[in-house]
C-alpha atoms as a PDB file:
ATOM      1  CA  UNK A   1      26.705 100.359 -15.618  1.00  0.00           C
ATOM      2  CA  UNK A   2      27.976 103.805 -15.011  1.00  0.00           C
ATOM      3  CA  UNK A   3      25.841 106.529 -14.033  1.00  0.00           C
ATOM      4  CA  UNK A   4      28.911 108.803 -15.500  1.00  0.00           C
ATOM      5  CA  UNK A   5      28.979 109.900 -19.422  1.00  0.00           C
ATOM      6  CA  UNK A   6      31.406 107.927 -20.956  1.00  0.00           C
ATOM      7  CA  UNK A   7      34.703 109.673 -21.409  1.00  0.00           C
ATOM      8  CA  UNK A   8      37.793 108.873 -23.979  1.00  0.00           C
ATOM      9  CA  UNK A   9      40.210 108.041 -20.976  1.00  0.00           C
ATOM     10  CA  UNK A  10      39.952 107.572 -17.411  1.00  0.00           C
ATOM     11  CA  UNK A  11      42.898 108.040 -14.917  1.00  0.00           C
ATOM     12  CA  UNK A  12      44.573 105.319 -13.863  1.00  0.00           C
ATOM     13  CA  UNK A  13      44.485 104.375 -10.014  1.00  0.00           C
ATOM     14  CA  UNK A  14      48.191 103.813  -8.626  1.00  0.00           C
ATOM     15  CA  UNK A  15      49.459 101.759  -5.854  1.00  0.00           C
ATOM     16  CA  UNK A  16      52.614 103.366  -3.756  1.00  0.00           C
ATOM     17  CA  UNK A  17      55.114 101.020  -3.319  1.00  0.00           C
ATOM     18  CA  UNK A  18      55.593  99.741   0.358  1.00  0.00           C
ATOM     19  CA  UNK A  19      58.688 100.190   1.531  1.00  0.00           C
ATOM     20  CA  UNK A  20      60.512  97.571   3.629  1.00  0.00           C
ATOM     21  CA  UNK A  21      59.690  98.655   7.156  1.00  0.00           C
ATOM     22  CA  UNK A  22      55.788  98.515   6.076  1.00  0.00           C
ATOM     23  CA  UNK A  23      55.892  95.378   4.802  1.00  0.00           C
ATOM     24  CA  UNK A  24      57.492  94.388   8.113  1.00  0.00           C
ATOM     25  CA  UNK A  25      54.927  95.909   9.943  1.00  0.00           C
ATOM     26  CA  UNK A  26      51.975  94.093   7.819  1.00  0.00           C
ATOM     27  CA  UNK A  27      53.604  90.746   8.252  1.00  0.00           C
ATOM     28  CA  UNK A  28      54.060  91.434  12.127  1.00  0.00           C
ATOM     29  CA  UNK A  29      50.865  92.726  12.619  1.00  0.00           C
ATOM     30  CA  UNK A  30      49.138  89.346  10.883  1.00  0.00           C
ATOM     31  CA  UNK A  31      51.428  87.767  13.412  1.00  0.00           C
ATOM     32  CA  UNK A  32      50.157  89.309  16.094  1.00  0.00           C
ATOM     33  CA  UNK A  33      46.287  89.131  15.436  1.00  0.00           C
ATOM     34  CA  UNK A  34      46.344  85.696  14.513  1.00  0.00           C
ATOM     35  CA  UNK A  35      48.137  85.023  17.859  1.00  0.00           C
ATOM     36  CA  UNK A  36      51.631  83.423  16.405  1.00  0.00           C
ATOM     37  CA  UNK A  37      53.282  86.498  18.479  1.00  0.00           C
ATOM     38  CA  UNK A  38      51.297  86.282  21.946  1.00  0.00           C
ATOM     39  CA  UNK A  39      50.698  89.078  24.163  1.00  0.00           C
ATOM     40  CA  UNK A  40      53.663  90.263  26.448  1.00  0.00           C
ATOM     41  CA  UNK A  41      55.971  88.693  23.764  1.00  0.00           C
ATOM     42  CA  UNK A  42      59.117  90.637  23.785  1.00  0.00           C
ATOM     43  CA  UNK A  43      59.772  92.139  20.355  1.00  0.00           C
ATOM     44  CA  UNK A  44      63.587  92.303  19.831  1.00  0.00           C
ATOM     45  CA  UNK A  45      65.236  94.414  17.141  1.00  0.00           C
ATOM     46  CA  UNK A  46      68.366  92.453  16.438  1.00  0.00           C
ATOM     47  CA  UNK A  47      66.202  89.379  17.015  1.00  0.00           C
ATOM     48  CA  UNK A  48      64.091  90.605  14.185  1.00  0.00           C
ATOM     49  CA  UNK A  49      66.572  91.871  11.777  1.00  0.00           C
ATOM     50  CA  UNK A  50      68.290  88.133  11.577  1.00  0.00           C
ATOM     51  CA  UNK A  51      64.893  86.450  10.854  1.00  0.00           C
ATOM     52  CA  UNK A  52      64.024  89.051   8.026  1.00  0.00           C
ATOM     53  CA  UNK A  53      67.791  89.824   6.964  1.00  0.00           C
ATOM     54  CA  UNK A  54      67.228  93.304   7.326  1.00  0.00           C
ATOM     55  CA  UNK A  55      69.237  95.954   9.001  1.00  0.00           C
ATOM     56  CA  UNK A  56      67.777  97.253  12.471  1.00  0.00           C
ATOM     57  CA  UNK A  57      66.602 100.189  11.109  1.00  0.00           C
ATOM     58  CA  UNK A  58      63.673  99.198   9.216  1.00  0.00           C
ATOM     59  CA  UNK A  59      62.561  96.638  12.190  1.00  0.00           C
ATOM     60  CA  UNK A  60      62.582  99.912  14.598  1.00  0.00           C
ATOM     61  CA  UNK A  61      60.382 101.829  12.135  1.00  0.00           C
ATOM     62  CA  UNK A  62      57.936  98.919  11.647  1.00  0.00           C
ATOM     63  CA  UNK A  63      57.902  98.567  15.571  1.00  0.00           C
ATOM     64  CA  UNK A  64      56.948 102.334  15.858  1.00  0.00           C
ATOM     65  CA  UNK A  65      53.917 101.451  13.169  1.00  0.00           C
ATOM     66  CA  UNK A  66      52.608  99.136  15.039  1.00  0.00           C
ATOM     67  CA  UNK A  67      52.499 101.409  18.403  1.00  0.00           C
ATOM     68  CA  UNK A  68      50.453 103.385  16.309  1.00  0.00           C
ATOM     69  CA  UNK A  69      47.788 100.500  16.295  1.00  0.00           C
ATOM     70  CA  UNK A  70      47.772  99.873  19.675  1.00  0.00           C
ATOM     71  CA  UNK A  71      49.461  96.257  18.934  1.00  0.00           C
ATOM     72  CA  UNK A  72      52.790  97.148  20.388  1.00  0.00           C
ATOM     73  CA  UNK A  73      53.812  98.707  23.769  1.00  0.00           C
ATOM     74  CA  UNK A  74      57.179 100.631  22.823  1.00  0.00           C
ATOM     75  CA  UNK A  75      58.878 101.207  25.146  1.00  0.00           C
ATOM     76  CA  UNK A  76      61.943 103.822  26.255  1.00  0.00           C
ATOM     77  CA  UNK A  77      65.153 101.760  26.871  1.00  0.00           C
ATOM     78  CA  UNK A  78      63.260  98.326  26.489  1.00  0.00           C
ATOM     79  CA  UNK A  79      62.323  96.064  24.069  1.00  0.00           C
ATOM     80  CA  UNK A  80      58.594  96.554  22.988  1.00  0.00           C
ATOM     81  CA  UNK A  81      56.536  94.288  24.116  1.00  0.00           C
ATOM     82  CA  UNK A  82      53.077  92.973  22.310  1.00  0.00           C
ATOM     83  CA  UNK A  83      50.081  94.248  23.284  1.00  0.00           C
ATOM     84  CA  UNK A  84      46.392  93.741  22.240  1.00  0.00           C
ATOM     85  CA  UNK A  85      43.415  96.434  22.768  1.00  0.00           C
ATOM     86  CA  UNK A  86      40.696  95.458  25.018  1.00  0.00           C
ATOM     87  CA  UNK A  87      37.723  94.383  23.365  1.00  0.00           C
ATOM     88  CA  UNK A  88      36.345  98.067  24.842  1.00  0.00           C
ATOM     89  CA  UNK A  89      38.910  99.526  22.821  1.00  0.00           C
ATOM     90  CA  UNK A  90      38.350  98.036  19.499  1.00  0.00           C
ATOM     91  CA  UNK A  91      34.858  98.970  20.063  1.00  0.00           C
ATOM     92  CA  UNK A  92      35.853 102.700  20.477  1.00  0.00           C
ATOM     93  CA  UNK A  93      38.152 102.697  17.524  1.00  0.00           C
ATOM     94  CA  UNK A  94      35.416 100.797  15.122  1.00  0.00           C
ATOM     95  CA  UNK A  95      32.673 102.916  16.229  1.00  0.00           C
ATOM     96  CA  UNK A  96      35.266 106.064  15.655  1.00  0.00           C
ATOM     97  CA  UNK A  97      36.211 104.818  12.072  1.00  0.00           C
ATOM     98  CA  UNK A  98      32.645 104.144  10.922  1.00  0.00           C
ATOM     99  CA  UNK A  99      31.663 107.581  11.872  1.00  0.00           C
ATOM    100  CA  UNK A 100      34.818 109.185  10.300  1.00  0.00           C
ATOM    101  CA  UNK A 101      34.156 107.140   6.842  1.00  0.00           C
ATOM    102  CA  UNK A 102      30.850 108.017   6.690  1.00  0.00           C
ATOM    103  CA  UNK A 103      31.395 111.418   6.868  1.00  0.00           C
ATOM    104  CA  UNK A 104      34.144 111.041   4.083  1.00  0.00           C
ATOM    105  CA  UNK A 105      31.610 109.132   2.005  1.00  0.00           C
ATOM    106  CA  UNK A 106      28.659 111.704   2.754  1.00  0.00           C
ATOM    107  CA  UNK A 107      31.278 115.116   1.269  1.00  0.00           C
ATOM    108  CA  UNK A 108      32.162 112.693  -1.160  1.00  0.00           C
ATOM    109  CA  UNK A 109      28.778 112.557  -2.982  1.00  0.00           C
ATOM    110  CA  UNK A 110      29.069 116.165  -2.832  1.00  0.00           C
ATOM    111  CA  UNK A 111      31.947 117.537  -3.726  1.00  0.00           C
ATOM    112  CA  UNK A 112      34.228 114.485  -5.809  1.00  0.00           C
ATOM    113  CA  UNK A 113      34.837 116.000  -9.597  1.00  0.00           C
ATOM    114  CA  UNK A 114      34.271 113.898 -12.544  1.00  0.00           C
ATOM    115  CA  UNK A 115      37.419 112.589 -12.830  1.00  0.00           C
ATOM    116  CA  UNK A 116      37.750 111.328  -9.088  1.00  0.00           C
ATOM    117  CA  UNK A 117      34.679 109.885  -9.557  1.00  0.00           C
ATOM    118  CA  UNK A 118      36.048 107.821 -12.447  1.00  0.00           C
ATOM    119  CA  UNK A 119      38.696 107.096 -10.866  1.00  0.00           C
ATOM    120  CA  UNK A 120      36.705 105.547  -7.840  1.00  0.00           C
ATOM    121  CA  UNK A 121      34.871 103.280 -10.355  1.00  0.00           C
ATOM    122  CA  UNK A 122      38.007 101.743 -11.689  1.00  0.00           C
ATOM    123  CA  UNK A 123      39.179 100.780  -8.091  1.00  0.00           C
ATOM    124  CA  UNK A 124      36.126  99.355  -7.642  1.00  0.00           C
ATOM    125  CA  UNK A 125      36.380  97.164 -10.709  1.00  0.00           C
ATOM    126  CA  UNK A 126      39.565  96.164  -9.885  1.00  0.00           C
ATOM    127  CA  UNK A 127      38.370  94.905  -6.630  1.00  0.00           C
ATOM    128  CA  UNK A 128      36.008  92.868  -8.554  1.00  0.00           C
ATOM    129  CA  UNK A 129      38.363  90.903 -10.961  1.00  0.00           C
ATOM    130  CA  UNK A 130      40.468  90.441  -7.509  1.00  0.00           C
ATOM    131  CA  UNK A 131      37.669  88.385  -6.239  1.00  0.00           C
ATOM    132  CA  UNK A 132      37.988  85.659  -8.796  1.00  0.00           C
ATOM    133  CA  UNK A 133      41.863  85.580  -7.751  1.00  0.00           C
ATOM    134  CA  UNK A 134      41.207  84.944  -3.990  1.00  0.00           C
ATOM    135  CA  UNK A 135      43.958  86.926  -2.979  1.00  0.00           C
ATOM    136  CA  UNK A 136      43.210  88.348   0.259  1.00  0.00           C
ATOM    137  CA  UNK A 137      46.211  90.483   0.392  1.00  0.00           C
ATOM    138  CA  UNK A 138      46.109  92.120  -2.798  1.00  0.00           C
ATOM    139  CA  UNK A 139      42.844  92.638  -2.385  1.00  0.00           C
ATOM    140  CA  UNK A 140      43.560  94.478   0.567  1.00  0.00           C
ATOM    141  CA  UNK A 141      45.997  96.438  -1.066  1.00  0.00           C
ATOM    142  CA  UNK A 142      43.535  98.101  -3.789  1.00  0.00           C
ATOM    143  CA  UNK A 143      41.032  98.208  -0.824  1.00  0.00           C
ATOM    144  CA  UNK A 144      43.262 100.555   0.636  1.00  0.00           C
ATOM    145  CA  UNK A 145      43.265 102.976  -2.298  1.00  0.00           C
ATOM    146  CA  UNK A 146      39.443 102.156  -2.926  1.00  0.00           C
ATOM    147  CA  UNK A 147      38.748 104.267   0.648  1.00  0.00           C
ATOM    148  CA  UNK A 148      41.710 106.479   0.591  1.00  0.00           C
ATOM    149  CA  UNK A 149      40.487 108.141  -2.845  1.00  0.00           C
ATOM    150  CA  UNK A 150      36.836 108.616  -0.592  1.00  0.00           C
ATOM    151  CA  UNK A 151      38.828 110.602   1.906  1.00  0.00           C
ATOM    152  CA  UNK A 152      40.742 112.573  -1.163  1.00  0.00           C
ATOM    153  CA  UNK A 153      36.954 113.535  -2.667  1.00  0.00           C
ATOM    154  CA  UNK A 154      36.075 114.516   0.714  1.00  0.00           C
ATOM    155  CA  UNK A 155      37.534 117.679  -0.152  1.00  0.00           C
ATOM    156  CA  UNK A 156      38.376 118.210   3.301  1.00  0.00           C
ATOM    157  CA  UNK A 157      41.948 117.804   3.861  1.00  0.00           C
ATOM    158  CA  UNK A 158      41.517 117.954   7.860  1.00  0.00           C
ATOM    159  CA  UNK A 159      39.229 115.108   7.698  1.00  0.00           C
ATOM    160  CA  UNK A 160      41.186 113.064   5.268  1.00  0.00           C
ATOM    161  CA  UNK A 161      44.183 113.736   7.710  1.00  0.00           C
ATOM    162  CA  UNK A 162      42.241 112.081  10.656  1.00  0.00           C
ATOM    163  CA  UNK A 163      40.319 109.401   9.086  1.00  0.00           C
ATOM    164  CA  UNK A 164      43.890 108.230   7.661  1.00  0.00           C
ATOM    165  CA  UNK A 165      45.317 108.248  10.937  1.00  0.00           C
ATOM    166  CA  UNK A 166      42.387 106.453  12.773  1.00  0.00           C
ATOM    167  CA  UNK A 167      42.859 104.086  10.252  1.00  0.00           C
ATOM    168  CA  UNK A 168      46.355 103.139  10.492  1.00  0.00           C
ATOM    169  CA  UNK A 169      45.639 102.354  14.334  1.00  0.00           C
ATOM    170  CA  UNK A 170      42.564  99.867  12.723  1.00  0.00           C
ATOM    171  CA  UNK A 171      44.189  98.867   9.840  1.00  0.00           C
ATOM    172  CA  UNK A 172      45.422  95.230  11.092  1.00  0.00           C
ATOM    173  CA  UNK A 173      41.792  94.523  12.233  1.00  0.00           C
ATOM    174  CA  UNK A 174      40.452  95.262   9.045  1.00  0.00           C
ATOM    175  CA  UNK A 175      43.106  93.232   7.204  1.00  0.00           C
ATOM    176  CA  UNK A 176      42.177  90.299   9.250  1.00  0.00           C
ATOM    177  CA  UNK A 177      38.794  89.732   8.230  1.00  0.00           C
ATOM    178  CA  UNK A 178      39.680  89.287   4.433  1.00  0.00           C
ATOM    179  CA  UNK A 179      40.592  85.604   5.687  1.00  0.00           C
ATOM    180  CA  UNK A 180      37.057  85.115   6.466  1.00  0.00           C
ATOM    181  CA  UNK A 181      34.920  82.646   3.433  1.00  0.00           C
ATOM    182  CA  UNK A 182      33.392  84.260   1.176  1.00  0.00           C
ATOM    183  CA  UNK A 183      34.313  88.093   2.507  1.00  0.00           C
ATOM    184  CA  UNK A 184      36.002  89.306  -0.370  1.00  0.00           C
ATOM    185  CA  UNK A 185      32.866  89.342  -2.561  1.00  0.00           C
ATOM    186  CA  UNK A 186      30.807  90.681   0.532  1.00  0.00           C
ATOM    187  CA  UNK A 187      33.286  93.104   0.863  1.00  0.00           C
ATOM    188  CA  UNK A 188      32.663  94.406  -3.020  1.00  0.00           C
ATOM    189  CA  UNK A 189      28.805  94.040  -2.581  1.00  0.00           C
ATOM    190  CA  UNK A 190      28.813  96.332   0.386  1.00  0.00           C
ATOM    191  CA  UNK A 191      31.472  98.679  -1.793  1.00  0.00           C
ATOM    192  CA  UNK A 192      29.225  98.868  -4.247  1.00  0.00           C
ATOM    193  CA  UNK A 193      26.066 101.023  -2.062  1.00  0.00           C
ATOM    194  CA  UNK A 194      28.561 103.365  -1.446  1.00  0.00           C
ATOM    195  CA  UNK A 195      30.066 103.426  -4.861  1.00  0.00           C
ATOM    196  CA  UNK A 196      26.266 104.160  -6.356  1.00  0.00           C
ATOM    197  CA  UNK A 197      25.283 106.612  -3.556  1.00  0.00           C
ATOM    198  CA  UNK A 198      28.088 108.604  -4.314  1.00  0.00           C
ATOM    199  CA  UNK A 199      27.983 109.023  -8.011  1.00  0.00           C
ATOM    200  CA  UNK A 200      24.309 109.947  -7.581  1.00  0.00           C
ATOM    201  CA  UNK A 201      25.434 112.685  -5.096  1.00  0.00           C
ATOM    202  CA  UNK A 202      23.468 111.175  -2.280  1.00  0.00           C
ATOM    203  CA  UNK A 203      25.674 112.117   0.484  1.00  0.00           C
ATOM    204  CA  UNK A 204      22.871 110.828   3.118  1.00  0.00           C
ATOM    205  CA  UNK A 205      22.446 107.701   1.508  1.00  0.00           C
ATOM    206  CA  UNK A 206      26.406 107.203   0.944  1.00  0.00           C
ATOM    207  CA  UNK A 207      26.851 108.224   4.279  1.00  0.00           C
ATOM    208  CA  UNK A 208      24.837 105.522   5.609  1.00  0.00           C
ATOM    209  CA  UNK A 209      26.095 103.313   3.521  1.00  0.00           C
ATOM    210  CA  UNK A 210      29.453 103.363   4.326  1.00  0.00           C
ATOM    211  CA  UNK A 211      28.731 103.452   8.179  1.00  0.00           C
ATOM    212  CA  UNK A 212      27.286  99.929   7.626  1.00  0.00           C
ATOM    213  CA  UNK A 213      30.110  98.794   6.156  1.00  0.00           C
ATOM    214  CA  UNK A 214      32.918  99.643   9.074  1.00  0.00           C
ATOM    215  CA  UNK A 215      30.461  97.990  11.370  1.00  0.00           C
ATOM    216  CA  UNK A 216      30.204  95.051   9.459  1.00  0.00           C
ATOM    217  CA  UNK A 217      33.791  95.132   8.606  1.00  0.00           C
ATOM    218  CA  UNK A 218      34.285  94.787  13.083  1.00  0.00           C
ATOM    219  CA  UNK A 219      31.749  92.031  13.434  1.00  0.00           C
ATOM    220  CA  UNK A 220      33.656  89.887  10.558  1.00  0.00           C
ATOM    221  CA  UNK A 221      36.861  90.760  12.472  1.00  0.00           C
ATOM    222  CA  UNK A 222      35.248  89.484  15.740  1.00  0.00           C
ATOM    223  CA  UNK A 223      34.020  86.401  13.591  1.00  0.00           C
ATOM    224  CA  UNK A 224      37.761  85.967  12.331  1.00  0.00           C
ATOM    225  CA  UNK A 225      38.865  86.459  15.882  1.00  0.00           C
ATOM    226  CA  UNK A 226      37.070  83.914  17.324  1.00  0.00           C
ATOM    227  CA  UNK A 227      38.282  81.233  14.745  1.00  0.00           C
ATOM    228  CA  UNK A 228      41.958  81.145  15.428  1.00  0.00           C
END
C-alpha cells in the first residue's frame, strides 16, 4: 500500500525511444559478455553494417558506447578491438556505483516532491507486472527509468550527472544478470526497501538499502558469469 495520500492522477513514467546505434550497442554488448564476441576480436565497421543492414554510421557510434564501458578498445586508425575489464576493475566500478546510488537514494528520501515520488511507485509497479512476463529485457528497460528517476529526486544535478555516467560504463554487467532464475522477482524485492525507505524519508535507511542492492546486483553478475 502507499504510504502517499491518494491523489486524482499520477504522472505517467515514459520510456525514450532507443535509437538505432543504442540498440546496436545493447545487442553487442550481450555479445560480448556472454562471450559470442571473444576478447581481441576485431570489431569491423563495414563488417558490422552488412550483418545489421545499417549504414556505418550508427555501428561507429555504438562502437564509441561501448568504449565507454570498458568492453571495447577503440582505437585511432584501427579497427576496435574487444576488450573485457579485469575482474579488479569490475570490482572498482561496482564498488563505485553502489556508493554513487546510495547516495542518490539517501537525497532522495529527502528532497523527492510528491509527485516524483508517485511517479517512482508506478515504475515500481510496472516492474512488478513485468515479472509475470519473464522478459528480461523489458524489464531492464523500466529498470533503467526505475533508478534514473532516484538520481532525478536526488536533487543534485552534479551527482545525477556522474552516477549516469558510471553507469553507462556498468550498464552491460548489470543487464547480464537479469538472465539469472528467478532474478527478476529478487530484483523487485530488493527495489522495494528502497522504494519504502524513501517515501518514509529515511535517507539512512534508503541509503543502505540501495548499497545492498548494487552489491548484490555484482555477485549475480559474477554468478551469471560463471555459467556461460
Amino acid at each position: 500500500m502507499s504510504l502517499l495520500a491518494p491523489v486524482a492522477a499520477r504522472p505517467r513514467a515514459s520510456l525514450p525511444r532507443k535509437t538505432r546505434a543504442e540498440e546496436l550497442r545493447l545487442q553487442l554488448a550481450d555479445e560480448i559478455v556472454n562471450g559470442t564476441l571473444a576478447p581481441g576480436m576485431p570489431l569491423d565497421e563495414i563488417t558490422l553494417a552488412r550483418r545489421f543492414g545499417v549504414s556505418r554510421t550508427p555501428v561507429r557510434e555504438a562502437i564509441r558506447l561501448l568504449g565507454a564501458s570498458g568492453l571495447v578498445e577503440v582505437r585511432p586508425h584501427r579497427a576496435a578491438v574487444v576488450a573485457q575489464p579485469s575482474d579488479e576493475q569490475l570490482v572498482g566500478m561496482f564498488e563505485t556505483m553502489a556508493e554513487l546510488e546510495a547516495l542518490c537514494a539517501g537525497f532522495a528520501a529527502e528532497r523527492m516532491t510528491i509527485l516524483e515520488r508517485q511517479a517512482l511507485e508506478d515504475i515500481h509497479e510496472k516492474l512488478r507486472v513485468l515479472i509475470q512476463s519473464g522478459d528480461p529485457q523489458r524489464y531492464h528497460e523500466v529498470n533503467e527509468a526505475f533508478h534514473a528517476s532516484i538520481y532525478a529526486g536526488s536533487h543534485n544535478a552534479f551527482l545525477a550527472e556522474t552516477t549516469l555516467a558510471t553507469r553507462a560504463r556498468v550498464q552491460p554487467f548489470r543487464r547480464a544478470q537479469f538472465r539469472n532464475l528467478g532474478r527478476l522477482a529478487k530484483s523487485h524485492v530488493e527495489h522495494n526497501r528502497v522504494v519504502e525507505a524513501i517515501l518514509r524519508g529515511e535517507r539512512q535507511v534508503a541509503a543502505a538499502a540501495m548499497r545492498t542492492h548494487i552489491i548484490t546486483v555484482r555477485d549475480e553478475y559474477d554468478a551469471y558469469s560463471d555459467s556461460v
